[in-house]
Protein backbone atom coordinates (compact mmCIF):
# COMPACT_ATOMS: atom_id res chain seq x y z
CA UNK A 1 -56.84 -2.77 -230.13
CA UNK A 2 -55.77 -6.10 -230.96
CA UNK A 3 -52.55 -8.55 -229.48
CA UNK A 4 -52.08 -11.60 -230.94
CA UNK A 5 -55.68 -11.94 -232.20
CA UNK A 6 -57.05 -11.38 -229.05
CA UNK A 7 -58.83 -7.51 -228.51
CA UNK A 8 -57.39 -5.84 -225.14
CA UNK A 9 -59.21 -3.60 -223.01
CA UNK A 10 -59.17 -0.16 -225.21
CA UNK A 11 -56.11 2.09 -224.03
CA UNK A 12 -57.45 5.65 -222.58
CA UNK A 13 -54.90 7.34 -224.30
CA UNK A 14 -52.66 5.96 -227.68
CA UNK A 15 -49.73 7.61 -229.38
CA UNK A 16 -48.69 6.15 -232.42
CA UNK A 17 -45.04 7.79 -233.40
CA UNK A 18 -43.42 7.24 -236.85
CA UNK A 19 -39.61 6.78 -236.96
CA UNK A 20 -37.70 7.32 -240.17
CA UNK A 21 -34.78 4.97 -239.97
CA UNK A 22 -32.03 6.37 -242.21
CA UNK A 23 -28.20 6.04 -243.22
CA UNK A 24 -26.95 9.36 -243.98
CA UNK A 25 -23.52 10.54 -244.71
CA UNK A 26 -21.57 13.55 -246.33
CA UNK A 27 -20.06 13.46 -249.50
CA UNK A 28 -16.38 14.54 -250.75
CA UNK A 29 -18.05 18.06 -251.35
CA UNK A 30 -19.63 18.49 -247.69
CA UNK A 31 -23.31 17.66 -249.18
CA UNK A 32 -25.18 15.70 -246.91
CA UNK A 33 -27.13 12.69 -248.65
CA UNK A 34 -29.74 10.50 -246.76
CA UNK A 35 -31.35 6.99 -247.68
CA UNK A 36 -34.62 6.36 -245.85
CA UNK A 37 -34.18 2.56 -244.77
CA UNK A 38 -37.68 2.07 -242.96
CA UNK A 39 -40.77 3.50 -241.41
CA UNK A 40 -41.35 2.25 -238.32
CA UNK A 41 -44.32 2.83 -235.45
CA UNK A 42 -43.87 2.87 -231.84
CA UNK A 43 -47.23 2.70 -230.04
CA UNK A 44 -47.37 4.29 -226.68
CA UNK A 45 -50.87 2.48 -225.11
CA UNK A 46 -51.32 4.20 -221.68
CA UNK A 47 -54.71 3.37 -219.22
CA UNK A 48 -55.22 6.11 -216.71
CA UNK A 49 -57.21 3.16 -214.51
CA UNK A 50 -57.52 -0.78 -215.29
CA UNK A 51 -58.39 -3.76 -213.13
CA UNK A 52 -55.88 -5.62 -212.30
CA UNK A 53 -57.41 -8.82 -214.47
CA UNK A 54 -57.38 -6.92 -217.46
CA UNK A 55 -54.04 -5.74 -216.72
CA UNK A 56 -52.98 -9.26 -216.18
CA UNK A 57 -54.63 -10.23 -219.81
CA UNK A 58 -52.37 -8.05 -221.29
CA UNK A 59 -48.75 -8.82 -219.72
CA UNK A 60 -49.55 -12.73 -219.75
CA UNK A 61 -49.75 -12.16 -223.54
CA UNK A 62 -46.87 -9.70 -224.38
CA UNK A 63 -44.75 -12.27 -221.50
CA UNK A 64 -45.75 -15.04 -224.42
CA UNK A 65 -42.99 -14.62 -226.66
CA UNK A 66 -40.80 -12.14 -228.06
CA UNK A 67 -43.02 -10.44 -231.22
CA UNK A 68 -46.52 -10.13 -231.48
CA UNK A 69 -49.18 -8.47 -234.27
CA UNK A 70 -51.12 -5.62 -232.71
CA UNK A 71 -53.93 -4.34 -234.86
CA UNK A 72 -54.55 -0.81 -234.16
CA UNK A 73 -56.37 2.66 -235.94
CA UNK A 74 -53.57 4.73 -237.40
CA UNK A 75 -53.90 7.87 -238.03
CA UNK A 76 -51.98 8.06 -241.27
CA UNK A 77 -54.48 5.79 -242.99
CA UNK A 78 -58.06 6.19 -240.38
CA UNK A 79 -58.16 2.50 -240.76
CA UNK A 80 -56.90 -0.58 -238.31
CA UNK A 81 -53.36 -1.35 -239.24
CA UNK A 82 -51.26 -4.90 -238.28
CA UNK A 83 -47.83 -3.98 -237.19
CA UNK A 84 -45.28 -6.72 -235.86
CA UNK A 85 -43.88 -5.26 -232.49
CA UNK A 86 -41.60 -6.14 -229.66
CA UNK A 87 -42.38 -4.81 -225.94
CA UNK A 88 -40.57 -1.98 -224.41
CA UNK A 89 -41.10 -0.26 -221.15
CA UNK A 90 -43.98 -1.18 -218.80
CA UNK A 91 -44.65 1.53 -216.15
CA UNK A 92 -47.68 1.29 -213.49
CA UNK A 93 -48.75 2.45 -210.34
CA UNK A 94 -50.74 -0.19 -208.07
CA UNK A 95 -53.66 1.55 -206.65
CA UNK A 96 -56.87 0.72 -204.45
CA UNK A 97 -58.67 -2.80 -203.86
CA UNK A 98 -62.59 -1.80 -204.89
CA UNK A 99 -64.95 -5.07 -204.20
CA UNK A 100 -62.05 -7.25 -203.96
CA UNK A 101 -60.93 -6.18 -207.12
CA UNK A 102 -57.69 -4.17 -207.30
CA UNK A 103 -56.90 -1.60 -210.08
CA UNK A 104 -53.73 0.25 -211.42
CA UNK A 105 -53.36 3.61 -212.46
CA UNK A 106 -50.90 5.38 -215.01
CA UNK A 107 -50.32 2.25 -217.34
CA UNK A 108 -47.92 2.57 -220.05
CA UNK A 109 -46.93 -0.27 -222.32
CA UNK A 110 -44.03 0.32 -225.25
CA UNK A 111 -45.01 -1.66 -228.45
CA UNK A 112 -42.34 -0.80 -231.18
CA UNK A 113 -42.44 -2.23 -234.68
CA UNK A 114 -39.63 -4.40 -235.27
């Protein structure tokens, strides 16, 4: 997975969820008639463990600015994809200090296509 042209420590777990954006209304009859605006992705990146420097890699770029162009496989195509996204929530859990090193469990990072 890619951020801003720079390749992140590979998520343990990625779900990539496609949003139909659409303006729908009823017509004098009761029909119900729906325009499909946009497809958009939201990519759920979750680490069950990371060290805390390549946890640190990753907010200091998504705390960069407001957008940024991930690059990752989606499973509509089974080729990398370039999305612009925006940062949701960021969960963790601070763990254990292993050789003066300390790591983070249950990572989850938001990235939604704008």
């Amino acid at each position: 997975m890619i951020i801003d042209g720079v390749t992140i420590k590979t998520p343990t777990e990625l779900k990539v969820g496609v949003f139909r954006l659409s303006k729908a209304e009823r017509t004098a009859s009761g029909k119900m008639v729906m325009e499909i605006i946009a497809i958009k992705r939201r990519l759920d990146c979750k680490w069950s463990i990371i060290k805390g420097s390549d946890l640190k890699r990753i907010l200091d770029l998504l705390d960069s600015k407001v957008f940024h162009t991930v690059t990752y496989p989606d499973p509509k195509t089974g080729e990398n994809h370039t999305i612009t996204c925006y940062v949701g929530d960021i969960n963790m859990t601070v763990s254990q200090i292993i050789n003066a090193d300390r790591y983070y469990t249950d990572v989850s990072i938001a990235l939604i296509e704008q």
